[in-house]
N, C-alpha and C. Protein backbone atom coordinates (compact mmCIF):
# COMPACT_ATOMS: atom_id res chain seq x y z
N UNK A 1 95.41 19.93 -14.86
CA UNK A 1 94.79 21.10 -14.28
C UNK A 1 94.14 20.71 -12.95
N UNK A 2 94.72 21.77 -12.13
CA UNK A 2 93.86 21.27 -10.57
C UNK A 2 92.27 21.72 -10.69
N UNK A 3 91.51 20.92 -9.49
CA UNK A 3 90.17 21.23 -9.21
C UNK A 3 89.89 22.20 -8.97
N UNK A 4 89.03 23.30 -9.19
CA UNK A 4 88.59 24.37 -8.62
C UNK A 4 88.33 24.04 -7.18
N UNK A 5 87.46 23.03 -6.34
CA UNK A 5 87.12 23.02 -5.40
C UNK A 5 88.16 22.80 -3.97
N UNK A 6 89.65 22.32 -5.03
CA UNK A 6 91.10 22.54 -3.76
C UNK A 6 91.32 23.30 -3.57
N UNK A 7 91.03 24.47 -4.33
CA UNK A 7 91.63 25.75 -4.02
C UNK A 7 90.92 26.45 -2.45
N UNK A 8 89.49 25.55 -2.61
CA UNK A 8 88.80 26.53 -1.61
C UNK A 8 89.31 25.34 -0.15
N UNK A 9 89.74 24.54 -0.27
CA UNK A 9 90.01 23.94 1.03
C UNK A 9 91.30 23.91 1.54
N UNK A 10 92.55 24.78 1.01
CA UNK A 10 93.46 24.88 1.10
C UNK A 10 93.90 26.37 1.78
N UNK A 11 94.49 26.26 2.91
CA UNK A 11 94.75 27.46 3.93
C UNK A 11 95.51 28.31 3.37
N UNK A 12 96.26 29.78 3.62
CA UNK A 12 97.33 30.26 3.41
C UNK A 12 98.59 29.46 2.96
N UNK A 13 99.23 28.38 4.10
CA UNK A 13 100.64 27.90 4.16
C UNK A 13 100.60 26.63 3.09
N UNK A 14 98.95 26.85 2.46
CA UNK A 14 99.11 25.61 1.67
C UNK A 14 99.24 24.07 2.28
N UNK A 15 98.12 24.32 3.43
CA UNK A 15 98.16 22.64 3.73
C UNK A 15 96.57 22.72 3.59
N UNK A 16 95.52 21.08 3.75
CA UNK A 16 94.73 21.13 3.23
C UNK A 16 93.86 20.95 4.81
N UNK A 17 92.80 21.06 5.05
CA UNK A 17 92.17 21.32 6.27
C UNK A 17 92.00 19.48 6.67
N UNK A 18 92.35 18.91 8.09
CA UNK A 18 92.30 17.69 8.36
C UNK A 18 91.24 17.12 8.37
N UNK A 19 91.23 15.45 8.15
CA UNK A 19 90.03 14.96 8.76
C UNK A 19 89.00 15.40 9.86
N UNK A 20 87.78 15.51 9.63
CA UNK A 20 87.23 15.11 11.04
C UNK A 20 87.74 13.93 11.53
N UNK A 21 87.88 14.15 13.23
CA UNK A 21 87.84 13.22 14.77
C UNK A 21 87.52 11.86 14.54
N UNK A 22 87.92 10.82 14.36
CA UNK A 22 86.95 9.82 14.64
C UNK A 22 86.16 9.82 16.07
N UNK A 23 85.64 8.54 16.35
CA UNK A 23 84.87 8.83 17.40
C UNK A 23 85.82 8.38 18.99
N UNK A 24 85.99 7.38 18.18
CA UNK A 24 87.67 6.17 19.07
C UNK A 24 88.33 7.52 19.59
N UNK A 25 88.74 8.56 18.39
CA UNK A 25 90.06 9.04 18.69
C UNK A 25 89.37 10.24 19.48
N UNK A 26 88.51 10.55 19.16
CA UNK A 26 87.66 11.59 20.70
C UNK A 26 87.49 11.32 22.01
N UNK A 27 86.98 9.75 21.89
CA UNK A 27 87.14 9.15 23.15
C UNK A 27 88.59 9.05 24.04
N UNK A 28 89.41 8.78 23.02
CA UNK A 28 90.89 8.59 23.49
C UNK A 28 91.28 10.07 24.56
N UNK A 29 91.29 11.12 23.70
CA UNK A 29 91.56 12.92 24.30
C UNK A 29 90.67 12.25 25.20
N UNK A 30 89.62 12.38 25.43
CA UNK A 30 88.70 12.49 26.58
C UNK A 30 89.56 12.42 27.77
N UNK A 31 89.55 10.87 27.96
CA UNK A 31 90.14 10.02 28.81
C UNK A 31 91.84 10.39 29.19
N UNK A 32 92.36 10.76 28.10
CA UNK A 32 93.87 11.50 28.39
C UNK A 32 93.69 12.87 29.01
N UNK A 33 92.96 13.55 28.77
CA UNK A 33 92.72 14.66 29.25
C UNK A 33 92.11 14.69 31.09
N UNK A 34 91.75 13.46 31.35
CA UNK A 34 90.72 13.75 32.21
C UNK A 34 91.94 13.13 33.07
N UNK A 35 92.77 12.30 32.58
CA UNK A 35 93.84 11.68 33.68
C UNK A 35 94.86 12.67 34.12
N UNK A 36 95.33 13.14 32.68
CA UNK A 36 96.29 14.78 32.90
C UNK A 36 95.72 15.94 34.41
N UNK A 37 94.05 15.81 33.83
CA UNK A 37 93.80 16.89 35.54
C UNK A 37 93.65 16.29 36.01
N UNK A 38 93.45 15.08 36.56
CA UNK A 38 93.02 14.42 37.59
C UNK A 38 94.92 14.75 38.82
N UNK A 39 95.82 14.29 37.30
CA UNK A 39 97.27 14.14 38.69
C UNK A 39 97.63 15.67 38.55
N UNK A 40 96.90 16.65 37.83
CA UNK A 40 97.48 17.84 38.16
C UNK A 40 96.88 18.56 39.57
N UNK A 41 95.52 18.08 39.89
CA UNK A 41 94.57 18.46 40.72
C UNK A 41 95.36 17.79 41.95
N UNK A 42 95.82 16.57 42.21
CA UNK A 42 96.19 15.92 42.86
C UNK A 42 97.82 16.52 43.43
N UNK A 43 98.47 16.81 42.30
CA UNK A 43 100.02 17.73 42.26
C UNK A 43 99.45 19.20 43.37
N UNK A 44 98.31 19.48 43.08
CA UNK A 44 98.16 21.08 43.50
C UNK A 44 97.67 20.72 44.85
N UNK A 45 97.12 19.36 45.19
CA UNK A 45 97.00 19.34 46.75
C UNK A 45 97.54 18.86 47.29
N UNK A 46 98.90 18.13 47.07
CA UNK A 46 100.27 17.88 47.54
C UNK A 46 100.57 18.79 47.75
N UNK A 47 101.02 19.46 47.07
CA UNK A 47 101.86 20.99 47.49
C UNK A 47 100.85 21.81 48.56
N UNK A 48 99.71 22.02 47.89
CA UNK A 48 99.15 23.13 49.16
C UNK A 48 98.92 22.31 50.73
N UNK A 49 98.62 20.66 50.46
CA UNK A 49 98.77 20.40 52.22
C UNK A 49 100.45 20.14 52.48
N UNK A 50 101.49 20.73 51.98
CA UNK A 50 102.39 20.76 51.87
C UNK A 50 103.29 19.34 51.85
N UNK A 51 102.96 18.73 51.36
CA UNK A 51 103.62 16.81 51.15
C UNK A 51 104.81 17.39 50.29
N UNK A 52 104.65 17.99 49.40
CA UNK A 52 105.62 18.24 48.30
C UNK A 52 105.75 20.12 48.41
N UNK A 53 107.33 20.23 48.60
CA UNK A 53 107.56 21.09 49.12
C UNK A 53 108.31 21.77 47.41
N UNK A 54 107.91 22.69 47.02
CA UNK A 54 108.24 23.78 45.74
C UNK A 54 109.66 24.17 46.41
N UNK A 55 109.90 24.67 47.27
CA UNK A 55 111.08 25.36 47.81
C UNK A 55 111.61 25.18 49.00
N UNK A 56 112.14 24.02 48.88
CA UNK A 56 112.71 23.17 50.24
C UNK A 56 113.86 24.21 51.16
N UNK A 57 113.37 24.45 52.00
CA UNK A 57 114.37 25.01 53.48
C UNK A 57 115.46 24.40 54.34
């Protein structure tokens, strides 16, 4: 017989709700995240001082 208390941690599709974050693996997103905008910020001022041309003539 299952636990009463799985029932309450178990979603619709029947999966069970994940770990909390470690702290490592928060830090990790951080730092991936912050590099992702850093070359997207960098992509958007290539193009607007026009270095990198979207639609070459």
């Amino acid at each position: 017989m299952s636990d009463p208390h799985d029932d309450r941690m178990g979603r619709q599709d029947g999966h069970h709700y994940d770990a909390p974050e470690s702290k490592e693996e928060r830090n990790g997103k951080s730092w991936a995240y912050l590099v992702l905008g850093t070359l997207v910020l960098l992509l958007l001022i290539l193009i607007a001082t026009g270095t990198v041309q979207i639609f070459p003539t």
